[in-house]
N, C-alpha and C. Protein backbone atom coordinates (compact mmCIF):
# COMPACT_ATOMS: atom_id res chain seq x y z
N UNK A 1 159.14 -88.27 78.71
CA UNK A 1 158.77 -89.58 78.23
C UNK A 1 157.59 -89.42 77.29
N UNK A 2 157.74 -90.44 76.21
CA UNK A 2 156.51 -90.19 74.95
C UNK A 2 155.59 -91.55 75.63
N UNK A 3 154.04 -90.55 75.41
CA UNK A 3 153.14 -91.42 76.69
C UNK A 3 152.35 -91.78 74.96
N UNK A 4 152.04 -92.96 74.64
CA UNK A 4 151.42 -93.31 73.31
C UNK A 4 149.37 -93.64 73.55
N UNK A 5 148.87 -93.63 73.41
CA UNK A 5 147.80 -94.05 73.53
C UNK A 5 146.86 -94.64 72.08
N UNK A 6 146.47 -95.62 72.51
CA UNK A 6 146.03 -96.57 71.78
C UNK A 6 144.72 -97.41 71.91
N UNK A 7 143.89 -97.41 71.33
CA UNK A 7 142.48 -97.87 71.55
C UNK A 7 142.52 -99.14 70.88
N UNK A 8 142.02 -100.41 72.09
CA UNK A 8 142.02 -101.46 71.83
C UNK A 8 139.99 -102.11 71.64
N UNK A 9 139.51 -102.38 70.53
CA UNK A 9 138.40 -102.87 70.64
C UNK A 9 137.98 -103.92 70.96
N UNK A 10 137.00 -104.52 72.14
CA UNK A 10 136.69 -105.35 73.82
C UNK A 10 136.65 -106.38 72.24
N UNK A 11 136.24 -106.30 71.00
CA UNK A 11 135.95 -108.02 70.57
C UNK A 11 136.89 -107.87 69.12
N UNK A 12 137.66 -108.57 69.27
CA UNK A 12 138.51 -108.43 67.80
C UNK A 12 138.21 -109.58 67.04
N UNK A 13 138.00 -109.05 65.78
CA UNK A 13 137.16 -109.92 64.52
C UNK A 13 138.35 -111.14 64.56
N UNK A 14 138.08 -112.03 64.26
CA UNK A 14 138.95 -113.20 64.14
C UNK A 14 139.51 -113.02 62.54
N UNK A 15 140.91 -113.24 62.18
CA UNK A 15 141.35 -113.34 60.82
C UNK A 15 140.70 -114.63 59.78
N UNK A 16 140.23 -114.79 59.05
CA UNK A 16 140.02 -116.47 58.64
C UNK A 16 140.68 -116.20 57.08
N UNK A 17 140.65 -117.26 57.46
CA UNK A 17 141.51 -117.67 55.81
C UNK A 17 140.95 -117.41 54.53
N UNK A 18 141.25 -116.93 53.48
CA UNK A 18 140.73 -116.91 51.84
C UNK A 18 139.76 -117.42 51.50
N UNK A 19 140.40 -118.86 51.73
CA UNK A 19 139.49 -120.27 51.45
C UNK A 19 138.27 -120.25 51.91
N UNK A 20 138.00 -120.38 53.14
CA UNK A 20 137.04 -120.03 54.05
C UNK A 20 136.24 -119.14 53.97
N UNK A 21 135.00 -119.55 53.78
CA UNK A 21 134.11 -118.23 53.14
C UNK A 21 133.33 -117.60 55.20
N UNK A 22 132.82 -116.67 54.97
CA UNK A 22 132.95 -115.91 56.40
C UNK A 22 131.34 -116.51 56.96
N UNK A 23 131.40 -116.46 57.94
CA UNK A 23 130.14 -117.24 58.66
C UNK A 23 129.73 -115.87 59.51
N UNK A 24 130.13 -115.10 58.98
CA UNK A 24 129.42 -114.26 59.73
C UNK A 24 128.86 -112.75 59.16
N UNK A 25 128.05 -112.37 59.26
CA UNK A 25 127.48 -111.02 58.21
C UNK A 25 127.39 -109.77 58.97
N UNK A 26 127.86 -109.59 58.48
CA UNK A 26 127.74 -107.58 58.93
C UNK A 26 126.33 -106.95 58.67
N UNK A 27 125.96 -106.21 59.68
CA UNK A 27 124.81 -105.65 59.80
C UNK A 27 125.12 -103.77 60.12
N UNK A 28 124.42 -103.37 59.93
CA UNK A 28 124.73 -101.92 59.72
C UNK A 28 123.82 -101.56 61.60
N UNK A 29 124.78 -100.93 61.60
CA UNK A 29 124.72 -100.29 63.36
C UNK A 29 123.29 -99.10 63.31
N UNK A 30 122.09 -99.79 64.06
CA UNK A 30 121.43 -98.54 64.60
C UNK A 30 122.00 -97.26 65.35
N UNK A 31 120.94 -96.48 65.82
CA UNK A 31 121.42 -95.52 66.03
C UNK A 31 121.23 -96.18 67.94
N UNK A 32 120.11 -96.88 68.31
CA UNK A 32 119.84 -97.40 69.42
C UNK A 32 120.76 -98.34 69.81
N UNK A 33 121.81 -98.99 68.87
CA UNK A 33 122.68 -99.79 68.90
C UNK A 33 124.11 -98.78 69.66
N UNK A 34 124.26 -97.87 68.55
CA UNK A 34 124.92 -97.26 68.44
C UNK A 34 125.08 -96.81 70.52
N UNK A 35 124.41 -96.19 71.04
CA UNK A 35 123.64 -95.92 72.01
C UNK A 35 124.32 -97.09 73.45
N UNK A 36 123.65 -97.92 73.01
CA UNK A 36 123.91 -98.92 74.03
C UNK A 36 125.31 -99.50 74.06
N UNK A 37 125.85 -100.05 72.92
CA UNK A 37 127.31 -100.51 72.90
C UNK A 37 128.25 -99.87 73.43
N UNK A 38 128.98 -100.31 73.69
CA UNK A 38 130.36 -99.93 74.72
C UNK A 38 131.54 -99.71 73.76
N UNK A 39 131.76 -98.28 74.25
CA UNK A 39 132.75 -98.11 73.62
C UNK A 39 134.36 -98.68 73.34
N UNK A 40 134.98 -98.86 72.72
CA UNK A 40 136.11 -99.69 73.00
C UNK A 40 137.42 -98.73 73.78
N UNK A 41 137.49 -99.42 75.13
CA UNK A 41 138.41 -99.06 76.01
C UNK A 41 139.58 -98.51 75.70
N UNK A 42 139.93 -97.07 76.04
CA UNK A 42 141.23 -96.50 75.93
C UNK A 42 141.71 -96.41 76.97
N UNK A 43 143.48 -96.89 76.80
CA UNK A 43 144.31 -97.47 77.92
C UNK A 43 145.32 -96.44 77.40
N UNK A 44 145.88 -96.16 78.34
CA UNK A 44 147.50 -95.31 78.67
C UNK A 44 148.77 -96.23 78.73
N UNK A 45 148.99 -96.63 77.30
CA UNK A 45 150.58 -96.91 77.30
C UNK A 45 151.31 -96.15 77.41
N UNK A 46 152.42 -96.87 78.23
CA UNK A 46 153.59 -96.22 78.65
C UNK A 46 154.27 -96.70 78.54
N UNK A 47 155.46 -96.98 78.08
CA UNK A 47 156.68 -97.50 78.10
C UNK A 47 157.88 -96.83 78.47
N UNK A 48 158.98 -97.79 78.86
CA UNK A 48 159.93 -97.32 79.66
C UNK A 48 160.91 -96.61 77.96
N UNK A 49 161.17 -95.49 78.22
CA UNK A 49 161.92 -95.03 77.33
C UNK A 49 163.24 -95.11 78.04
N UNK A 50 163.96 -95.59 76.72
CA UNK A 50 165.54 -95.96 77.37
C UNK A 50 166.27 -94.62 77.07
N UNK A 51 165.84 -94.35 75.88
CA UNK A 51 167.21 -92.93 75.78
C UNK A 51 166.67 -91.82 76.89
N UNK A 52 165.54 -92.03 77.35
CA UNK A 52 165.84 -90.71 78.56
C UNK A 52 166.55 -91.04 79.89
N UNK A 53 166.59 -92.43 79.95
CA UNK A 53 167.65 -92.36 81.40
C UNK A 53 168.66 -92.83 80.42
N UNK A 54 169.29 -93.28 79.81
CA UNK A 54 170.65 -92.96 79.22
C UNK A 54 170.67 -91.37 79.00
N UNK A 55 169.74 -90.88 78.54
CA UNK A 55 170.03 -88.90 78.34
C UNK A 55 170.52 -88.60 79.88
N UNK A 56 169.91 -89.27 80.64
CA UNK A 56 170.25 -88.49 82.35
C UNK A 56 171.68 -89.00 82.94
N UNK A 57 172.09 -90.21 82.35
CA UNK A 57 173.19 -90.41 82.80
C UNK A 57 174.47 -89.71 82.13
N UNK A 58 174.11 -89.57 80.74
CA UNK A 58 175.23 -89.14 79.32
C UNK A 58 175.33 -87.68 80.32
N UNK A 59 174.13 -86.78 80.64
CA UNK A 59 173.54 -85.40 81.40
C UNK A 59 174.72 -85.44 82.40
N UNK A 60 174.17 -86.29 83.35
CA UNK A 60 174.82 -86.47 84.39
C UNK A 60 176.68 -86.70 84.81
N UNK A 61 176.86 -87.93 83.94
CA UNK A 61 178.63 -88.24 83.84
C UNK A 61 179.36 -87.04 83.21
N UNK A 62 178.74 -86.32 81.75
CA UNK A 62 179.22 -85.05 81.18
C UNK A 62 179.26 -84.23 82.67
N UNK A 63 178.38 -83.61 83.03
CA UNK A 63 178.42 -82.85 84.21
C UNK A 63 179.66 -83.08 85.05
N UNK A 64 180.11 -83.93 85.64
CA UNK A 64 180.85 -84.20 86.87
C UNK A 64 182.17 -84.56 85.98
N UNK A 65 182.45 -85.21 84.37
CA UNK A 65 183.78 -84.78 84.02
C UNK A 65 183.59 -83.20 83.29
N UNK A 66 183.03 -82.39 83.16
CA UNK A 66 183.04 -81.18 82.86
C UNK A 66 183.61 -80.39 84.35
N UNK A 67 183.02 -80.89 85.53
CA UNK A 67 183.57 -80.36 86.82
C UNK A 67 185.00 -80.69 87.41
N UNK A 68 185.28 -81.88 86.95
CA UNK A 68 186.39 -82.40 87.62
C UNK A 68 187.63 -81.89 86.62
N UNK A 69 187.41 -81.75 85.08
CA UNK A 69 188.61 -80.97 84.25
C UNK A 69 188.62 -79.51 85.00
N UNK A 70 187.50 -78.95 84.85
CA UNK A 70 187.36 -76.92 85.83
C UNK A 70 188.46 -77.30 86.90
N UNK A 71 188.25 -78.27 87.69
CA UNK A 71 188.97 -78.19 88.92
C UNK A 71 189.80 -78.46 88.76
N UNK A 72 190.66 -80.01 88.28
CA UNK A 72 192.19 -79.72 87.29
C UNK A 72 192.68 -78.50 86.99
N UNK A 73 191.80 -78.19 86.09
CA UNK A 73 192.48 -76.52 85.32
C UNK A 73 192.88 -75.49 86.88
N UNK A 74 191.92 -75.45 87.62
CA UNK A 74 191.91 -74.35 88.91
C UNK A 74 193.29 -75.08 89.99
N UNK A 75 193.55 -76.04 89.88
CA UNK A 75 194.52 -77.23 91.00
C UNK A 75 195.76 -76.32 90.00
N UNK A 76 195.98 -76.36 88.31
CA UNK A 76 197.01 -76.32 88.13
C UNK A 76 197.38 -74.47 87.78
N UNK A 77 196.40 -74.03 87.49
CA UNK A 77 196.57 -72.79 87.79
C UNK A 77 197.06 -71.76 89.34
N UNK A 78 196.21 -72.57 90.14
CA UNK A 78 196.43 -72.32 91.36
C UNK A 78 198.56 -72.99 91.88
N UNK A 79 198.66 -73.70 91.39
CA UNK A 79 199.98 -74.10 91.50
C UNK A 79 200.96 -73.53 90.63
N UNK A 80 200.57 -72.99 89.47
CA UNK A 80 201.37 -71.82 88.90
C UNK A 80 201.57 -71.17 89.65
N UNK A 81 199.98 -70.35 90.10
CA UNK A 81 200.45 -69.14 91.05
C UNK A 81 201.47 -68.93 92.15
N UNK A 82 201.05 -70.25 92.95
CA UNK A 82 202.56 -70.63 94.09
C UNK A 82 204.09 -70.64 93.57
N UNK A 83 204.01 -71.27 92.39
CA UNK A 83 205.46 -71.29 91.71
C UNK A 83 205.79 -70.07 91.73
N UNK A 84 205.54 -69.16 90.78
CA UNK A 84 205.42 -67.97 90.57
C UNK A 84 205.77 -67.22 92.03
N UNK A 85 205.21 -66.78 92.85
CA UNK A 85 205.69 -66.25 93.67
C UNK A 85 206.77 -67.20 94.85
N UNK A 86 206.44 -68.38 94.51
CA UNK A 86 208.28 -68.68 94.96
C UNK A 86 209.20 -67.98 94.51
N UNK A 87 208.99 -68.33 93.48
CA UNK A 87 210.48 -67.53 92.48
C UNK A 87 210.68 -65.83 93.00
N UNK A 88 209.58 -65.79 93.23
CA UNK A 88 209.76 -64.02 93.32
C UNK A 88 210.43 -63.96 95.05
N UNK A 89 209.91 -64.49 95.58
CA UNK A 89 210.20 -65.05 96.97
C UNK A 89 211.89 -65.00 97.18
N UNK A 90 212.37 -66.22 96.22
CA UNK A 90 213.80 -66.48 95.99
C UNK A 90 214.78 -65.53 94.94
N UNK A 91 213.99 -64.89 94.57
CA UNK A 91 214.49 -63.64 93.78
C UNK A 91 215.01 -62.86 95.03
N UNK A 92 214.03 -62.21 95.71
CA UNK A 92 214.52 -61.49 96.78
C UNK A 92 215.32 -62.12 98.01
N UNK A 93 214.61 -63.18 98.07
CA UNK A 93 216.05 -63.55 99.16
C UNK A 93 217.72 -63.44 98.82
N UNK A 94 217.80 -63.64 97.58
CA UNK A 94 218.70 -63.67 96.84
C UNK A 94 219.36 -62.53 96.51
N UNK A 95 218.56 -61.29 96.77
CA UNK A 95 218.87 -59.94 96.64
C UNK A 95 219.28 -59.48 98.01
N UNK A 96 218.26 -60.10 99.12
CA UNK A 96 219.02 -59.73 100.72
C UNK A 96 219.83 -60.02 100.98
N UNK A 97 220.37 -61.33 100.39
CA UNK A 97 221.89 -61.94 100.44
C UNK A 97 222.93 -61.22 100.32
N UNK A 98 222.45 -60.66 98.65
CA UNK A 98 223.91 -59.67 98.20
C UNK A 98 223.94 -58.50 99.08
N UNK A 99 222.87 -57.98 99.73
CA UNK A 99 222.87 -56.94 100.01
C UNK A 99 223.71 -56.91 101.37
N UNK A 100 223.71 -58.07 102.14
CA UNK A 100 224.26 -58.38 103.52
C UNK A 100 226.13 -58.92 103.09
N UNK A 101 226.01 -59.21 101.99
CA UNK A 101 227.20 -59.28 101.44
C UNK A 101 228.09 -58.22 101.30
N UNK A 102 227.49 -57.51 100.32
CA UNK A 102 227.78 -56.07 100.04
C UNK A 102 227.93 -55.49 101.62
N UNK A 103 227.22 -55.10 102.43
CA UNK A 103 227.34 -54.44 103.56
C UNK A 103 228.38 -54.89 104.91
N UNK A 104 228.94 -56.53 104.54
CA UNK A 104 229.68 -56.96 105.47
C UNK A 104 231.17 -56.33 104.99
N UNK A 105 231.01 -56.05 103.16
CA UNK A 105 232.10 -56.04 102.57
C UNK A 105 232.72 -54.20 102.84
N UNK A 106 231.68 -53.78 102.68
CA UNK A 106 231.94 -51.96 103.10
C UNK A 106 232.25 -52.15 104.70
N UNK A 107 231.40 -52.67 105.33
CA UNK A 107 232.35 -52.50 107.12
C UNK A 107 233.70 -53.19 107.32
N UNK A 108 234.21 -54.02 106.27
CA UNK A 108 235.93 -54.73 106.12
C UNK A 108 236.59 -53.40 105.76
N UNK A 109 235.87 -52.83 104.66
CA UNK A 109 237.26 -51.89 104.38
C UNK A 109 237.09 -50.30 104.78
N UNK A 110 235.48 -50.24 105.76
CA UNK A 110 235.44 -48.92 106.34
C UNK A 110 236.92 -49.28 107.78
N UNK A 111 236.50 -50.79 108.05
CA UNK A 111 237.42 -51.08 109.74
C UNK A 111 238.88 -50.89 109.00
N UNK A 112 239.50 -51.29 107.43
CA UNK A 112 240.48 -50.96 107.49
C UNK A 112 241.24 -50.04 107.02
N UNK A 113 240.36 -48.55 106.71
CA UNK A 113 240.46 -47.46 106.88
C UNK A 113 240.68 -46.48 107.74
N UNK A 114 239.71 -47.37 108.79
CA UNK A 114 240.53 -46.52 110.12
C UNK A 114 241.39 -46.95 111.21
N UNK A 115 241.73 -47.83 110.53
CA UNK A 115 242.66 -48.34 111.16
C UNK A 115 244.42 -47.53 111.40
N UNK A 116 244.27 -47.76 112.69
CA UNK A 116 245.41 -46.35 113.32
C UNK A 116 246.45 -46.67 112.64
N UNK A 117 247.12 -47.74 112.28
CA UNK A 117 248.71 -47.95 111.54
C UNK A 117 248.22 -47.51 110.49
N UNK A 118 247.00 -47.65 109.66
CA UNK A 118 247.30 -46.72 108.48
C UNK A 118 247.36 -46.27 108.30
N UNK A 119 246.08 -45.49 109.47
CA UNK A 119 246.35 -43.43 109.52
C UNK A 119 247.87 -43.01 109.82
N UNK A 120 248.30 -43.56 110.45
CA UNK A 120 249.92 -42.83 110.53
C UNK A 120 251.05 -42.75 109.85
N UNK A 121 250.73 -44.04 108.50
CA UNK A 121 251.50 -44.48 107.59
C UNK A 121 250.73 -43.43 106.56
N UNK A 122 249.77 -43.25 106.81
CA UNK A 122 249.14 -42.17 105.46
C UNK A 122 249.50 -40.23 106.00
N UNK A 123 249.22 -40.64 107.36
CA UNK A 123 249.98 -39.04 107.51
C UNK A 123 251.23 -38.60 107.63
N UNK A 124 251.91 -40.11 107.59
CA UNK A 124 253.72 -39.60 107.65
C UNK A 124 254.09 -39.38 106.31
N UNK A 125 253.12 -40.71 105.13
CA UNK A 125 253.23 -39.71 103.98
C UNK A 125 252.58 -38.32 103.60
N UNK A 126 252.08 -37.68 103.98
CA UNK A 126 251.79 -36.33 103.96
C UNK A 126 252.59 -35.45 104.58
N UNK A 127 253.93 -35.71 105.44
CA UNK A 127 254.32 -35.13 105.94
C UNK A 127 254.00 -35.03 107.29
N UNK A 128 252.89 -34.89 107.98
CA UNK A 128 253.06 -34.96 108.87
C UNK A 128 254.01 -35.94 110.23
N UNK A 129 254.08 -35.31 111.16
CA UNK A 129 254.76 -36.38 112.05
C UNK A 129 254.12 -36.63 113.67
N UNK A 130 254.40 -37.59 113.93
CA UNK A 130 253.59 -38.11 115.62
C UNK A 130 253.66 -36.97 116.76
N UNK A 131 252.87 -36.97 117.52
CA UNK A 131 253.17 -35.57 119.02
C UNK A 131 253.89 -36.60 119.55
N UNK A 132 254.57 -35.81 120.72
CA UNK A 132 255.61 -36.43 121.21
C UNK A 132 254.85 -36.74 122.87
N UNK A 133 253.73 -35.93 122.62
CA UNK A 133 252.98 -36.13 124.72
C UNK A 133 252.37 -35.41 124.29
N UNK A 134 251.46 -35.37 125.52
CA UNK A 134 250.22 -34.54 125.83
C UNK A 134 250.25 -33.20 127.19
N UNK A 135 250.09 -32.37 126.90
CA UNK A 135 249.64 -31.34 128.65
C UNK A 135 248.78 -30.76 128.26
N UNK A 136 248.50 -30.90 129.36
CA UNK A 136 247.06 -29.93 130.07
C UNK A 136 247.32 -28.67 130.88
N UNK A 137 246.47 -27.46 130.46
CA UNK A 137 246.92 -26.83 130.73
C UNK A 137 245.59 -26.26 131.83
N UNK A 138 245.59 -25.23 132.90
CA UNK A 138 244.27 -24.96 133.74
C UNK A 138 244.07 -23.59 133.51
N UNK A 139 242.91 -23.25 133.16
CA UNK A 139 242.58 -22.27 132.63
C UNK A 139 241.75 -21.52 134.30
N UNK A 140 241.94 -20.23 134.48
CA UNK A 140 241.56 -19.84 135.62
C UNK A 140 240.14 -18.96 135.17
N UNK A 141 239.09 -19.39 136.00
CA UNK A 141 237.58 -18.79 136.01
C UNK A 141 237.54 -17.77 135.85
N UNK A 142 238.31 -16.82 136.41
CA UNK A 142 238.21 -15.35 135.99
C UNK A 142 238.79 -15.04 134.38
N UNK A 143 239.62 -15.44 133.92
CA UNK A 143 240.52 -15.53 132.68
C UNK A 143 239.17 -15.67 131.37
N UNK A 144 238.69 -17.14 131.60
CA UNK A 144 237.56 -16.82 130.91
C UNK A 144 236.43 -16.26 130.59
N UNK A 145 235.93 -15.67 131.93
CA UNK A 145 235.51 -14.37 132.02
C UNK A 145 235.77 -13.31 131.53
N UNK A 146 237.32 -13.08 131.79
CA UNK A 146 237.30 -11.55 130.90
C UNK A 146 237.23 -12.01 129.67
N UNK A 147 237.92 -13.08 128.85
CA UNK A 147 237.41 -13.19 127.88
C UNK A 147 236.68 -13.49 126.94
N UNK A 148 235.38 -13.46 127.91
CA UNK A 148 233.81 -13.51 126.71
C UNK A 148 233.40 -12.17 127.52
N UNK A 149 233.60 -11.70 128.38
CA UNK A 149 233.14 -10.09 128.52
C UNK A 149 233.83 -9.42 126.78
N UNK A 150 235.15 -9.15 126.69
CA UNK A 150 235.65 -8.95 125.68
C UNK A 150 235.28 -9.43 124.33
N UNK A 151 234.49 -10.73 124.29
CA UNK A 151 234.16 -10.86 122.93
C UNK A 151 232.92 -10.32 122.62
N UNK A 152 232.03 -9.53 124.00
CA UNK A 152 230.60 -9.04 123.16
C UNK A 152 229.51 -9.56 123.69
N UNK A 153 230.04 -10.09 125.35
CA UNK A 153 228.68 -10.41 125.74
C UNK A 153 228.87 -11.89 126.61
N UNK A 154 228.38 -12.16 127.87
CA UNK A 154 228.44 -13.32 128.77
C UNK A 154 227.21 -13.74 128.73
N UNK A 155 227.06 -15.32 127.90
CA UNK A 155 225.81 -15.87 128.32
C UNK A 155 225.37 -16.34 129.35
N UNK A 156 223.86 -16.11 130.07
CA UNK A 156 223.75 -16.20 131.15
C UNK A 156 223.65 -17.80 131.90
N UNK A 157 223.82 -18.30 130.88
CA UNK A 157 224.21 -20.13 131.26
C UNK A 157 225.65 -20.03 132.48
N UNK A 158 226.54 -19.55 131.90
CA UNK A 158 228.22 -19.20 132.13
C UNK A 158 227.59 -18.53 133.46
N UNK A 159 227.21 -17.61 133.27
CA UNK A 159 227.47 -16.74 134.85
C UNK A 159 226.51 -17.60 135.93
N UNK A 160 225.55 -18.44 135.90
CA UNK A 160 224.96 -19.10 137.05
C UNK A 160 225.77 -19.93 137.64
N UNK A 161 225.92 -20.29 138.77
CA UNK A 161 226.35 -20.91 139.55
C UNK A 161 226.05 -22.49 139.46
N UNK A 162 226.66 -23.06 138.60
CA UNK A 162 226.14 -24.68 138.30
C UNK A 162 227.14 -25.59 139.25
N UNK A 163 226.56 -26.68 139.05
CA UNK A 163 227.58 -28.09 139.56
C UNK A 163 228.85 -28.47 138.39
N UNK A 164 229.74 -28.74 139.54
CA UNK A 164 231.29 -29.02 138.39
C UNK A 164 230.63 -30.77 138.29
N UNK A 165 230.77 -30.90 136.89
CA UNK A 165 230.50 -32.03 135.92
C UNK A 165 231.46 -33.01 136.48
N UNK A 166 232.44 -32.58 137.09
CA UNK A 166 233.38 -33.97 137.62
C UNK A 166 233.22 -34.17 139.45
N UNK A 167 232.46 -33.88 139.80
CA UNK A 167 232.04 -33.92 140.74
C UNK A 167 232.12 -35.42 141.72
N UNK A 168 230.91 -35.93 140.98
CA UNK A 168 231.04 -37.36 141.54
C UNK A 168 232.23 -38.07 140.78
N UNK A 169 233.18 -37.71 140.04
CA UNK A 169 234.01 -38.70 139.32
C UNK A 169 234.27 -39.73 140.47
N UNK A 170 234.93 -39.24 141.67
CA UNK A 170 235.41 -40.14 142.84
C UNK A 170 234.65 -40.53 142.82
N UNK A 171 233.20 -40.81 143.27
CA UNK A 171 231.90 -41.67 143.98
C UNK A 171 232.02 -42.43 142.78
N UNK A 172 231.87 -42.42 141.97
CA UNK A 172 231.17 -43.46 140.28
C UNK A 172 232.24 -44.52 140.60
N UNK A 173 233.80 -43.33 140.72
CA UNK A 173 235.08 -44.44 140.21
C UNK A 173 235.25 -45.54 141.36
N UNK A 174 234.83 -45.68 142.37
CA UNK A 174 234.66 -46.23 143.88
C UNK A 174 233.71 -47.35 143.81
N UNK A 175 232.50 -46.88 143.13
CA UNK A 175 231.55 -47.24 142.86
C UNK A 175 231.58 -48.58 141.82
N UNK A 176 232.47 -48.17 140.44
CA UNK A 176 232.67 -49.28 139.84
C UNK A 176 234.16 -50.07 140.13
N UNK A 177 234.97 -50.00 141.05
CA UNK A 177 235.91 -50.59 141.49
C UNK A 177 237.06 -49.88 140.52
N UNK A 178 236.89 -48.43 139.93
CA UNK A 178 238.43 -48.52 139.82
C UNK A 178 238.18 -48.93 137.96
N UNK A 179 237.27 -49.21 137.68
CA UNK A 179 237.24 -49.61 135.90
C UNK A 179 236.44 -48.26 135.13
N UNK A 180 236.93 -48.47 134.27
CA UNK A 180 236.44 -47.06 133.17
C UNK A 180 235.21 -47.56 132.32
């Protein structure tokens, strides 16, 4: 704020008119005069200056729409960003799709590949033809014995005395009523 100061003197000469000749005479100031008289009072004007609180408000309103566009800009940037990785989001879902597609589509034609009527329709064209049965034949403990003595050697797994692997078949098959 512009603080003005201004000196007002305690007796102000009266204006008189042209016409009017002056009734009063000027005398030249001693120095004892000088001395005693009172000086004329200096006062501190102040006045309300308007452009500085309009400056604080123009200050002020600039400020808070300078803040509120930043934050616009950051609201719509920030909502790009979400877009943006939606899409990327739905990009890939869109890729797991095919991919579960693709993979339902290879187990259709791995199942109808092996599928037994075709294998037999594909090996009768090759010539081949169906077995007619199955036998089993029993191979005797000593038999296979001589023949891995003869090939160069009996591993010592073979020669210990283990448990026959079908052992409990009865107990299990009892056990589950008779189902495989």
């Amino acid at each position: 704020m512009a603080k003005a100061v201004a000196t007002i003197p305690r007796s102000r000469p009266t204006a008189t008119p042209a016409s009017r000749p002056s009734t009063r005479t000027v005398r030249p100031r001693t120095a004892e005069g000088r001395r005693t008289a009172k000086s004329p009072v200096a006062r501190v004007v102040t006045r309300r200056d308007a452009t500085s609180g309009m400056r604080r408000v123009i200050i002020l309103s600039a400020t808070v729409a300078v803040l509120a566009i930043m934050v616009m800009f950051l609201v719509v940037a920030f909502q790009t960003r979400i877009a943006e990785t939606q899409m990327k989001i739905d990009k890939i879902n869109a890729q797991i799709q095919a991919e579960r597609d693709r993979y339902d589509a290879l187990r259709l034609e791995r199942s109808a590949l092996r599928d037994p009527a075709r294998l037999v329709v594909e090996a009768t064209a090759m010539g081949m033809i169906p077995g007619t049965g199955t036998d089993f034949t029993t191979v005797d403990p000593a038999s296979v014995a001589a023949v891995l003595v003869s090939t160069g050697g009996i591993d010592p797994e073979y020669m210990s005395d283990s448990e026959d692997p079908l052992e409990n078949y009865g107990a299990v098959k009892a056990l589950i009523g008779g189902q495989p």
